[in-house]
PDB file of N, CA and C in Angstrom:
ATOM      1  N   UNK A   1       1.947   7.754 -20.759  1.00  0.00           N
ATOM      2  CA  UNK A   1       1.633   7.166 -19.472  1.00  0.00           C
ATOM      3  C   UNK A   1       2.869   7.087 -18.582  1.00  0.00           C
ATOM      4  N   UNK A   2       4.027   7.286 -19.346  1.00  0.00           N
ATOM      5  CA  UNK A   2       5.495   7.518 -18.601  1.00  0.00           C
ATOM      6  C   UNK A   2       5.581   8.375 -17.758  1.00  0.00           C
ATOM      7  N   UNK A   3       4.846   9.526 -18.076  1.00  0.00           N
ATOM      8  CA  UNK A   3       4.891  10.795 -17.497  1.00  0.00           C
ATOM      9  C   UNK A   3       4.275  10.717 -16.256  1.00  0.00           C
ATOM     10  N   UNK A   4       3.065   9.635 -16.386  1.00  0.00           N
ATOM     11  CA  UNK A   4       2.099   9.666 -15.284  1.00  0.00           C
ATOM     12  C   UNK A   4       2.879   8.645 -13.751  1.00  0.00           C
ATOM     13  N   UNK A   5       3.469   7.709 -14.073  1.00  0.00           N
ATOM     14  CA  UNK A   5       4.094   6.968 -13.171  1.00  0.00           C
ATOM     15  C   UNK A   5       5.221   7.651 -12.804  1.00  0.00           C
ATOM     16  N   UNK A   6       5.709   7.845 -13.342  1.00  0.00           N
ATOM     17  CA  UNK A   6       7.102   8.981 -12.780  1.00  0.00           C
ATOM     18  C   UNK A   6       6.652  10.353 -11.870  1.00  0.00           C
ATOM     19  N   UNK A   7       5.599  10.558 -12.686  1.00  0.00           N
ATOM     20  CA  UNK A   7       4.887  12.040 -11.317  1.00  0.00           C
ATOM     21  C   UNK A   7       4.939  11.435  -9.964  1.00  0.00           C
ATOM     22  N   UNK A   8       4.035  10.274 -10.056  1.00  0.00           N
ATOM     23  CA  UNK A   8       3.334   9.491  -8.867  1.00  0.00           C
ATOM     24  C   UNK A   8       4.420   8.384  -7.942  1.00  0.00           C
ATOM     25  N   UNK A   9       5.678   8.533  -8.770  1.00  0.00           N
ATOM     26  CA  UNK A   9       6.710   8.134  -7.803  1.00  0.00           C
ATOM     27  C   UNK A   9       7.243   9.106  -6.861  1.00  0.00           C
ATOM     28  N   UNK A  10       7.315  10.124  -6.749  1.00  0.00           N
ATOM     29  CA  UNK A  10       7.269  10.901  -5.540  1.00  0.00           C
ATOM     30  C   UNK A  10       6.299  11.032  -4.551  1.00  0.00           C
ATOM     31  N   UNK A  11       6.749  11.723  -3.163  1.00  0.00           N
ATOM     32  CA  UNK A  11       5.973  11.468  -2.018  1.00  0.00           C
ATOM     33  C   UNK A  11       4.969  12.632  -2.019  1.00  0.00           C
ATOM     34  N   UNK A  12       6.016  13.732  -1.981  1.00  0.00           N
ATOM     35  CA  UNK A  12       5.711  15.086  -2.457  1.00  0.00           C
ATOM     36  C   UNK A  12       4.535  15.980  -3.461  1.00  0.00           C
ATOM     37  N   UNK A  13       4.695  14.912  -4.257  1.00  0.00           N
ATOM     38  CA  UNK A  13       3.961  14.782  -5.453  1.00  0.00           C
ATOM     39  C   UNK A  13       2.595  14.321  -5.003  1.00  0.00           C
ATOM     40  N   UNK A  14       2.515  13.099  -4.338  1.00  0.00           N
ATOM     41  CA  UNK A  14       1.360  12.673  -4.510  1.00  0.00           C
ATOM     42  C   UNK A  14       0.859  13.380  -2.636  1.00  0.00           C
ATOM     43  N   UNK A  15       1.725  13.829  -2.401  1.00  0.00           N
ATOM     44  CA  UNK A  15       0.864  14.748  -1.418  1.00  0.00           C
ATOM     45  C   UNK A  15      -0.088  16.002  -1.973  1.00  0.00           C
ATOM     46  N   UNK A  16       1.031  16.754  -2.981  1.00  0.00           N
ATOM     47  CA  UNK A  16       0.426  17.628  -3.865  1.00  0.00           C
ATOM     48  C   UNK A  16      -1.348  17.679  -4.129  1.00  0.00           C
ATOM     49  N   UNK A  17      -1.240  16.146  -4.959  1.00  0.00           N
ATOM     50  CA  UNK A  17      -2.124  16.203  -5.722  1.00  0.00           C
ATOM     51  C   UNK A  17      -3.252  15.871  -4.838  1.00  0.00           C
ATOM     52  N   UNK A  18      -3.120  14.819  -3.307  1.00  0.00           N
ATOM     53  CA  UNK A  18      -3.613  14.772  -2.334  1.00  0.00           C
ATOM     54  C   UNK A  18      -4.220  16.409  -1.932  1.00  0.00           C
ATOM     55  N   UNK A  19      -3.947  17.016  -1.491  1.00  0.00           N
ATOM     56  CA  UNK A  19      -4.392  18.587  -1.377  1.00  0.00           C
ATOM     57  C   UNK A  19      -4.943  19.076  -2.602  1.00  0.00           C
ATOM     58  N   UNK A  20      -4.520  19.077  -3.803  1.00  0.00           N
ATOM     59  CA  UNK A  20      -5.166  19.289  -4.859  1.00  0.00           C
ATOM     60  C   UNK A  20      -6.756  18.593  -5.223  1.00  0.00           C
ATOM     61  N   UNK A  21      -7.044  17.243  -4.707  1.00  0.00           N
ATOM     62  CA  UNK A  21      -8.338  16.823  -4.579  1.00  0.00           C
ATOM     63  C   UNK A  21      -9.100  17.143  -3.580  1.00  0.00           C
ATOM     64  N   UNK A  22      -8.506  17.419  -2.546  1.00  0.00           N
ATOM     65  CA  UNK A  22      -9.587  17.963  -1.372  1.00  0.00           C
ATOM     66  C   UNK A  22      -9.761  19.394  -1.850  1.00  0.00           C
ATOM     67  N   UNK A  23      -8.546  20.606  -2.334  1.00  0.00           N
ATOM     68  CA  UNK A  23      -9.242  21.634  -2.180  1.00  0.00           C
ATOM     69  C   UNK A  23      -8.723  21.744  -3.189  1.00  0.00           C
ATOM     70  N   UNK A  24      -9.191  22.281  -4.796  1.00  0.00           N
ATOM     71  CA  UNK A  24      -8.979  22.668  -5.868  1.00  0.00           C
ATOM     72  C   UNK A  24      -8.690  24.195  -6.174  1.00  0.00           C
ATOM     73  N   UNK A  25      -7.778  24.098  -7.048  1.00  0.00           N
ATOM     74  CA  UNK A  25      -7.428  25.679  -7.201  1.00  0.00           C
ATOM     75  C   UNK A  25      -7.258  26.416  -6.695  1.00  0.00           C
ATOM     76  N   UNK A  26      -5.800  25.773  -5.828  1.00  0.00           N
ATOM     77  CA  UNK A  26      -4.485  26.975  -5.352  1.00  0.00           C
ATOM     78  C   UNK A  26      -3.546  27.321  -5.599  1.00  0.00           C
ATOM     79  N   UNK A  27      -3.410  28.147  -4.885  1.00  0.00           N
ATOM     80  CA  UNK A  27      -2.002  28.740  -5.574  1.00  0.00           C
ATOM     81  C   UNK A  27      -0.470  28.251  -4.812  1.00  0.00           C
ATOM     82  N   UNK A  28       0.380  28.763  -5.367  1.00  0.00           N
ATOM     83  CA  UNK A  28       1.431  28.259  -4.850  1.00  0.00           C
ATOM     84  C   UNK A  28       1.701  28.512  -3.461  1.00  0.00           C
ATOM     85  N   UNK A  29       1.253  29.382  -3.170  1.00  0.00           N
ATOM     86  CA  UNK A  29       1.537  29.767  -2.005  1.00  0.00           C
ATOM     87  C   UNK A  29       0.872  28.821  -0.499  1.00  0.00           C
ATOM     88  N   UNK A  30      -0.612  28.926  -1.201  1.00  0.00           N
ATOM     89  CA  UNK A  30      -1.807  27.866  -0.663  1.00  0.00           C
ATOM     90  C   UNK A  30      -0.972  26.596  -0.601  1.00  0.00           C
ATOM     91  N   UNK A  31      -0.351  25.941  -2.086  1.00  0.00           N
ATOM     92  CA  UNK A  31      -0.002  24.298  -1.485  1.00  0.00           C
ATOM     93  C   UNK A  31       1.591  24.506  -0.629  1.00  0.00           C
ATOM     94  N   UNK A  32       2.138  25.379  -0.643  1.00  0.00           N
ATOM     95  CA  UNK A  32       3.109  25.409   0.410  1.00  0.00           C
ATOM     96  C   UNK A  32       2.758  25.295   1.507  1.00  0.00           C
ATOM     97  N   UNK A  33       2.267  26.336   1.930  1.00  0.00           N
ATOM     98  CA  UNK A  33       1.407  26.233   3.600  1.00  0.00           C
ATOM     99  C   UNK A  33       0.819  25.150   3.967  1.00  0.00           C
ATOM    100  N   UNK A  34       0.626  24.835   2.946  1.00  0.00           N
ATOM    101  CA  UNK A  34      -0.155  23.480   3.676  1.00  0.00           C
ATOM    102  C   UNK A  34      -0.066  22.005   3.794  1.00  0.00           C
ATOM    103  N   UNK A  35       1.519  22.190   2.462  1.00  0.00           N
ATOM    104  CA  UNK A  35       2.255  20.748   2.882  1.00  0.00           C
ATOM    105  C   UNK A  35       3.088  21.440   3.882  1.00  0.00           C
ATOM    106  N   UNK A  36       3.692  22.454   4.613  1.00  0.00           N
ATOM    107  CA  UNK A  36       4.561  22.292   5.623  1.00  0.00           C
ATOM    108  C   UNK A  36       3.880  22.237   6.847  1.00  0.00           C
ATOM    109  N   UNK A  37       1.981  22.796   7.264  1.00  0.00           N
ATOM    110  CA  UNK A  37       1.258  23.027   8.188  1.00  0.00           C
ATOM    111  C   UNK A  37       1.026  21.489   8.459  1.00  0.00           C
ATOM    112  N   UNK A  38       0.699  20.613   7.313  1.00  0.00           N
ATOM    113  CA  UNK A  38      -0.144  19.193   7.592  1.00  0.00           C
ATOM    114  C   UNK A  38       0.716  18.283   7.898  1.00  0.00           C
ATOM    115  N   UNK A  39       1.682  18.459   6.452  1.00  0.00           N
ATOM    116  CA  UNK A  39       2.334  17.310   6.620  1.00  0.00           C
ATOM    117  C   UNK A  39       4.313  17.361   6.836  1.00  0.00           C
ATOM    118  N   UNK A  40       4.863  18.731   7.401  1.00  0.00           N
ATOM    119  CA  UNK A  40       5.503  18.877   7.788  1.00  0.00           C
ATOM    120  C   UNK A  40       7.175  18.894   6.566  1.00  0.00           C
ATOM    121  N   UNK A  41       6.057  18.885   5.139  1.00  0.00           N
ATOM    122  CA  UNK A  41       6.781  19.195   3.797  1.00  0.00           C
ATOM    123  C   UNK A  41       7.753  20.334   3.864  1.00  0.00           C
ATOM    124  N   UNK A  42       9.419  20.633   4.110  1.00  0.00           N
ATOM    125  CA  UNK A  42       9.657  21.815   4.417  1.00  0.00           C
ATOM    126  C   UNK A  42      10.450  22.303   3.415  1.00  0.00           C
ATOM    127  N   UNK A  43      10.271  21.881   1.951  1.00  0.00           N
ATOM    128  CA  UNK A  43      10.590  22.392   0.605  1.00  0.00           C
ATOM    129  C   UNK A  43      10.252  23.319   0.418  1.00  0.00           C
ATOM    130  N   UNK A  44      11.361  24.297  -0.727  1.00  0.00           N
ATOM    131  CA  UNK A  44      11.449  25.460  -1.053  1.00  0.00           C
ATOM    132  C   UNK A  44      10.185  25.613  -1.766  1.00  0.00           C
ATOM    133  N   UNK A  45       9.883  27.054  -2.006  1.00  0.00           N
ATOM    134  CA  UNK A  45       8.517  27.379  -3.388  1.00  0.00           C
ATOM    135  C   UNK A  45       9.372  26.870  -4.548  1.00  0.00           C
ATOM    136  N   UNK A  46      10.511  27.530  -4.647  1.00  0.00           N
ATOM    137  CA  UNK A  46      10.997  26.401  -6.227  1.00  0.00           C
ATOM    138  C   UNK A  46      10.869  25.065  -6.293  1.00  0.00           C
ATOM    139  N   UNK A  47      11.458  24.303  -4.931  1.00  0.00           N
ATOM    140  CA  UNK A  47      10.951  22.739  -5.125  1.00  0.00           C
ATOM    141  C   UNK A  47       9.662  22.276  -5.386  1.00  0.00           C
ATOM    142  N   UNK A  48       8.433  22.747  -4.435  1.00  0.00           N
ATOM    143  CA  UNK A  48       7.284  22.771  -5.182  1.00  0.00           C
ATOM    144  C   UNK A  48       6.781  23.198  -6.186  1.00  0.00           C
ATOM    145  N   UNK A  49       7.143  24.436  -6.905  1.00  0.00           N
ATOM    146  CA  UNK A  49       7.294  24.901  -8.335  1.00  0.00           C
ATOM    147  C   UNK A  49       7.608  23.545  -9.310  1.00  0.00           C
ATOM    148  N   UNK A  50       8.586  23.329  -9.074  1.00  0.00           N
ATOM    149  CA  UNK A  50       9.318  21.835  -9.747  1.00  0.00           C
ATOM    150  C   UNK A  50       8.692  20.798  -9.634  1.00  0.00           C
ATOM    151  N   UNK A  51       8.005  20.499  -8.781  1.00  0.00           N
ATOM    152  CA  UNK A  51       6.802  19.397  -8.263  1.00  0.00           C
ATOM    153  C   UNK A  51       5.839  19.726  -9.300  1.00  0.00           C
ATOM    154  N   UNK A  52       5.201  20.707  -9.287  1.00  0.00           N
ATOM    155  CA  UNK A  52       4.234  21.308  -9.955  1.00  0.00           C
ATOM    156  C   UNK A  52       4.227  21.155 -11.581  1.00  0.00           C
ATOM    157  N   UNK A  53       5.299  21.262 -11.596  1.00  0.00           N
ATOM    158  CA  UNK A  53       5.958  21.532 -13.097  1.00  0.00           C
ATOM    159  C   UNK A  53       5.701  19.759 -13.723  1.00  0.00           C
ATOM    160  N   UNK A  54       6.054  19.153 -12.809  1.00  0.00           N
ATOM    161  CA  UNK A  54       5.939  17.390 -13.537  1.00  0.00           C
ATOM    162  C   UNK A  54       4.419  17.129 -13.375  1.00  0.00           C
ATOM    163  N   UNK A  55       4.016  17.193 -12.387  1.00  0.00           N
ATOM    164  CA  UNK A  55       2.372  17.040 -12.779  1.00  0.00           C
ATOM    165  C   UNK A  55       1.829  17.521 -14.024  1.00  0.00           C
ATOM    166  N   UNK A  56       2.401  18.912 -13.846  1.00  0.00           N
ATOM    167  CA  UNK A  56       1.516  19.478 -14.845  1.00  0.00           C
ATOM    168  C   UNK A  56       1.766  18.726 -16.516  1.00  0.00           C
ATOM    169  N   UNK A  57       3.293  18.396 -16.812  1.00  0.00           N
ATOM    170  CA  UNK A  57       3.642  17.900 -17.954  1.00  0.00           C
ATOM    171  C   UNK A  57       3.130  16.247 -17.774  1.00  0.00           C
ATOM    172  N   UNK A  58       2.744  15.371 -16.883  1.00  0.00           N
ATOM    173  CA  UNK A  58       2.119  14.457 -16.970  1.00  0.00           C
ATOM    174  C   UNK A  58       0.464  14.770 -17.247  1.00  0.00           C
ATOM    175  N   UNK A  59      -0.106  15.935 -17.057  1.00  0.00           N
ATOM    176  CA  UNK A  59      -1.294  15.991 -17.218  1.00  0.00           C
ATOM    177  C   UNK A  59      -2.066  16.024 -16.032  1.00  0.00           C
ATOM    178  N   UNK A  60      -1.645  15.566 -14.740  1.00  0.00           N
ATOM    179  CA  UNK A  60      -2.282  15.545 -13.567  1.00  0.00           C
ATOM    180  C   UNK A  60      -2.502  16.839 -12.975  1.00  0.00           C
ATOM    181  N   UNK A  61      -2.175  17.486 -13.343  1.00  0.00           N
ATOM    182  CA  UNK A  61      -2.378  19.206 -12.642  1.00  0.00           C
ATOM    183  C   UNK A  61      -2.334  20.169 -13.792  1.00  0.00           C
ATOM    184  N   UNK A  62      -3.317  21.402 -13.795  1.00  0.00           N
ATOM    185  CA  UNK A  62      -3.379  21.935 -14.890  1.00  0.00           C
ATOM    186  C   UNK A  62      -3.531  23.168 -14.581  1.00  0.00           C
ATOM    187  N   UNK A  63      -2.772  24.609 -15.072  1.00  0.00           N
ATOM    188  CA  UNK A  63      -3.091  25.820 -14.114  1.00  0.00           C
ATOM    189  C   UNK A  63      -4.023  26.921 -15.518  1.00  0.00           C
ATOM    190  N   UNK A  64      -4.427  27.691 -13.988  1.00  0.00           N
ATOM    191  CA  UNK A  64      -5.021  29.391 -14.895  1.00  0.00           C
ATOM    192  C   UNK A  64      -4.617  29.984 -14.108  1.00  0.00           C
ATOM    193  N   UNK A  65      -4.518  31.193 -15.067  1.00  0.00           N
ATOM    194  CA  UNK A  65      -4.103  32.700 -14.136  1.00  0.00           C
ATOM    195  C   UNK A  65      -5.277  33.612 -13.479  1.00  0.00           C
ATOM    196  N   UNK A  66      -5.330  33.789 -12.289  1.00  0.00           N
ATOM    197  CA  UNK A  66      -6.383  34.763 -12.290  1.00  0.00           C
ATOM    198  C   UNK A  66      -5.518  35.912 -11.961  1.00  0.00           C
ATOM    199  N   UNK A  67      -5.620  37.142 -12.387  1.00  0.00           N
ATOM    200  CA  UNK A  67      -4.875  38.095 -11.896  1.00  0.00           C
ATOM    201  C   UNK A  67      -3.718  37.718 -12.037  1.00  0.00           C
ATOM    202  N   UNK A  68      -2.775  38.272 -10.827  1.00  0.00           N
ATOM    203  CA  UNK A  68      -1.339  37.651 -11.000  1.00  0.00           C
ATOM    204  C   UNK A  68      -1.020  36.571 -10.499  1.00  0.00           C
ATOM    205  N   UNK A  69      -2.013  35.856 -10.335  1.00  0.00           N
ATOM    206  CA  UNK A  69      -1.629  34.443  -8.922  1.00  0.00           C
ATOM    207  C   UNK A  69      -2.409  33.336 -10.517  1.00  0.00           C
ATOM    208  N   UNK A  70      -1.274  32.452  -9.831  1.00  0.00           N
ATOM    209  CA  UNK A  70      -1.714  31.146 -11.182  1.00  0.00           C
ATOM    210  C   UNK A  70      -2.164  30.140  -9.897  1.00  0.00           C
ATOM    211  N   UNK A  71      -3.322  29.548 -10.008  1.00  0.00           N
ATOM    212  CA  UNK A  71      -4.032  28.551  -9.560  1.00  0.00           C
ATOM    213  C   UNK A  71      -3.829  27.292 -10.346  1.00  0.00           C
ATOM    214  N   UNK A  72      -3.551  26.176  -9.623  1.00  0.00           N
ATOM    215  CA  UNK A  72      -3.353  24.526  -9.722  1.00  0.00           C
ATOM    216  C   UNK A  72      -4.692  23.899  -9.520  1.00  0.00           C
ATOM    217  N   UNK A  73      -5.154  23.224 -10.564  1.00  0.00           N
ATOM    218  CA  UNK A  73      -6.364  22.240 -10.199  1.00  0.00           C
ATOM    219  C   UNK A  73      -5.683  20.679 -10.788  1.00  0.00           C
ATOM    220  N   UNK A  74      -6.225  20.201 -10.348  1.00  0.00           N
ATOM    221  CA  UNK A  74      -6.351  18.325 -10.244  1.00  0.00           C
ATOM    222  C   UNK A  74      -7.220  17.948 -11.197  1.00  0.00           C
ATOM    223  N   UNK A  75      -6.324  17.308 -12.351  1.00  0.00           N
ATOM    224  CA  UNK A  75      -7.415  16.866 -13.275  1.00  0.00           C
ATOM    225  C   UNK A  75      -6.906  15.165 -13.352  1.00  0.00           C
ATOM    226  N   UNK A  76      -8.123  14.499 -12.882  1.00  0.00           N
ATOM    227  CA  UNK A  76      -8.152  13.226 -12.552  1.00  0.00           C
ATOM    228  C   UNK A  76      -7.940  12.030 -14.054  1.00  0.00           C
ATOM    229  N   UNK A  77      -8.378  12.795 -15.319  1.00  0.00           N
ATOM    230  CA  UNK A  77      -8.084  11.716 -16.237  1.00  0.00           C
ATOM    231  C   UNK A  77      -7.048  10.726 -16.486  1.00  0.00           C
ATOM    232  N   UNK A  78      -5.370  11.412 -16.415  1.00  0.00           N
ATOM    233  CA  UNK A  78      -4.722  10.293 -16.189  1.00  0.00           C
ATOM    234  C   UNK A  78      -5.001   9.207 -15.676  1.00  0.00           C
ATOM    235  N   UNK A  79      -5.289   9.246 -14.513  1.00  0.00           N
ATOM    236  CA  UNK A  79      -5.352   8.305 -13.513  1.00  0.00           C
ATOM    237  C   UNK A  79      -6.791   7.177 -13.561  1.00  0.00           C
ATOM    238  N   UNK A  80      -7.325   8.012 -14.203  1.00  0.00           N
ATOM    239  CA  UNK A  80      -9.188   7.062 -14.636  1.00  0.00           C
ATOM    240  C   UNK A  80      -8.441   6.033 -15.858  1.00  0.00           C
ATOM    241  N   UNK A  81      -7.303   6.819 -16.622  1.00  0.00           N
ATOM    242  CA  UNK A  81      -7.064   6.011 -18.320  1.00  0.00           C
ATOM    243  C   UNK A  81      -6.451   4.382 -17.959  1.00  0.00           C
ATOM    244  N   UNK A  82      -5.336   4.913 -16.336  1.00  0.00           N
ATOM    245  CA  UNK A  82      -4.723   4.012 -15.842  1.00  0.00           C
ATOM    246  C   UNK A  82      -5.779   2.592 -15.602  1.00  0.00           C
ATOM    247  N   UNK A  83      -6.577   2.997 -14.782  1.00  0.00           N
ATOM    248  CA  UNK A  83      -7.983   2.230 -14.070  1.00  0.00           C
ATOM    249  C   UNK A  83      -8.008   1.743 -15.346  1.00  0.00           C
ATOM    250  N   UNK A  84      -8.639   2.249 -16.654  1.00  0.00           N
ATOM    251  CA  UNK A  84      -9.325   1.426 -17.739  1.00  0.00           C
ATOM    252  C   UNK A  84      -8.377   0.769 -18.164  1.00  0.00           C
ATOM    253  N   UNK A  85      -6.952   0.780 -18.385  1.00  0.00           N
ATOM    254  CA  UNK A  85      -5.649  -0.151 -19.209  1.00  0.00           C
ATOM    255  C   UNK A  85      -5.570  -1.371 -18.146  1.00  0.00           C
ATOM    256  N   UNK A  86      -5.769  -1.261 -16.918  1.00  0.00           N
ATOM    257  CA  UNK A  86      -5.973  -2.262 -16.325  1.00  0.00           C
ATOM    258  C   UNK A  86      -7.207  -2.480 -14.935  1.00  0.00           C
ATOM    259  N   UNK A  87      -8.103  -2.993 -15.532  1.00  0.00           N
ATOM    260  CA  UNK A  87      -9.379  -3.743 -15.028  1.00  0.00           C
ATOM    261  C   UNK A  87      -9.521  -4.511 -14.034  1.00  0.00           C
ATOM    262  N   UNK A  88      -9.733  -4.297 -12.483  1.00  0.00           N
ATOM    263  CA  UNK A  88      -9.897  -4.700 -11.286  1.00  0.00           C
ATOM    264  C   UNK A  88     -10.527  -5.991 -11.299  1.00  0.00           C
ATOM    265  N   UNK A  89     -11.404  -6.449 -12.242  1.00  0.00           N
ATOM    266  CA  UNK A  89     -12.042  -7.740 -12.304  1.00  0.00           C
ATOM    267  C   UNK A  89     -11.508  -8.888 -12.759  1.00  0.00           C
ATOM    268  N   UNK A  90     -11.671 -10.262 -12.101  1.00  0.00           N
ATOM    269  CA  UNK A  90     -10.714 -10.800 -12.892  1.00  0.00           C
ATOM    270  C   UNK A  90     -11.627 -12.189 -13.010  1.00  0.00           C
ATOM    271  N   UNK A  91     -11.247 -12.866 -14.107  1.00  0.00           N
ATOM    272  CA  UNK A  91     -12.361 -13.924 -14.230  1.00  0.00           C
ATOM    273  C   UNK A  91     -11.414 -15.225 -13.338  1.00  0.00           C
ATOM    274  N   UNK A  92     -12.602 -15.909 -12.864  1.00  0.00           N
ATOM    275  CA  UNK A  92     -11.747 -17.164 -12.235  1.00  0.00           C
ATOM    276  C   UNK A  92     -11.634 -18.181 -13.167  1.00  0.00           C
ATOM    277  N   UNK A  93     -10.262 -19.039 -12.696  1.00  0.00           N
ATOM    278  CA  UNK A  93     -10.217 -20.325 -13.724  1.00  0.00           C
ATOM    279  C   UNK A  93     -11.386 -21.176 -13.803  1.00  0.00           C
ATOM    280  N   UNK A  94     -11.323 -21.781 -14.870  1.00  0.00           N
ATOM    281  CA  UNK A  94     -12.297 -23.330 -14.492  1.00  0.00           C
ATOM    282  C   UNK A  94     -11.572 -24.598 -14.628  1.00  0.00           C
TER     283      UNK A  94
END
């Protein structure tokens, strides 16, 4: 779960994965363009490579190859395990 809070301390990162839930399975090239088009992200493809790279070892992003282009999808479980270790409800005193 170390892995998962440390991803999600970057800005970058959780822009990433922000684009990664609206549009699933792009490529590198795709989330470049479109953190520098939206949100004015003006990091190298290696820096996002490197971005990419910690998601993926936290579990939050997971790739396939099609052809020669490797596609990034958003896989939400981390973040559901987080939700269940700690429970939004809370009982009141008496």
């Amino acid at each position: 779960m170390t892995d998962v809070f440390r991803a999600l301390d970057d800005e970058t990162r959780r822009l990433i994965l922000d684009e990664l839930a609206a549009r699933d399975g792009q490529s590198l090239f795709e989330i470049c363009t479109t953190l520098a088009m939206r949100h004015g992200v003006g990091s190298s493809r290696q820096a996002i490579s490197q971005h990419l790279a910690v998601l993926e070892e936290a579990g939050l992003v997971r790739t396939r190859r099609q052809g020669r282009t490797k596609l990034h999808h958003f896989t939400p479980e981390p973040l559901a395990e987080i939700a269940r270790r700690w429970p939004t409800t809370r009982e009141e005193p008496a």
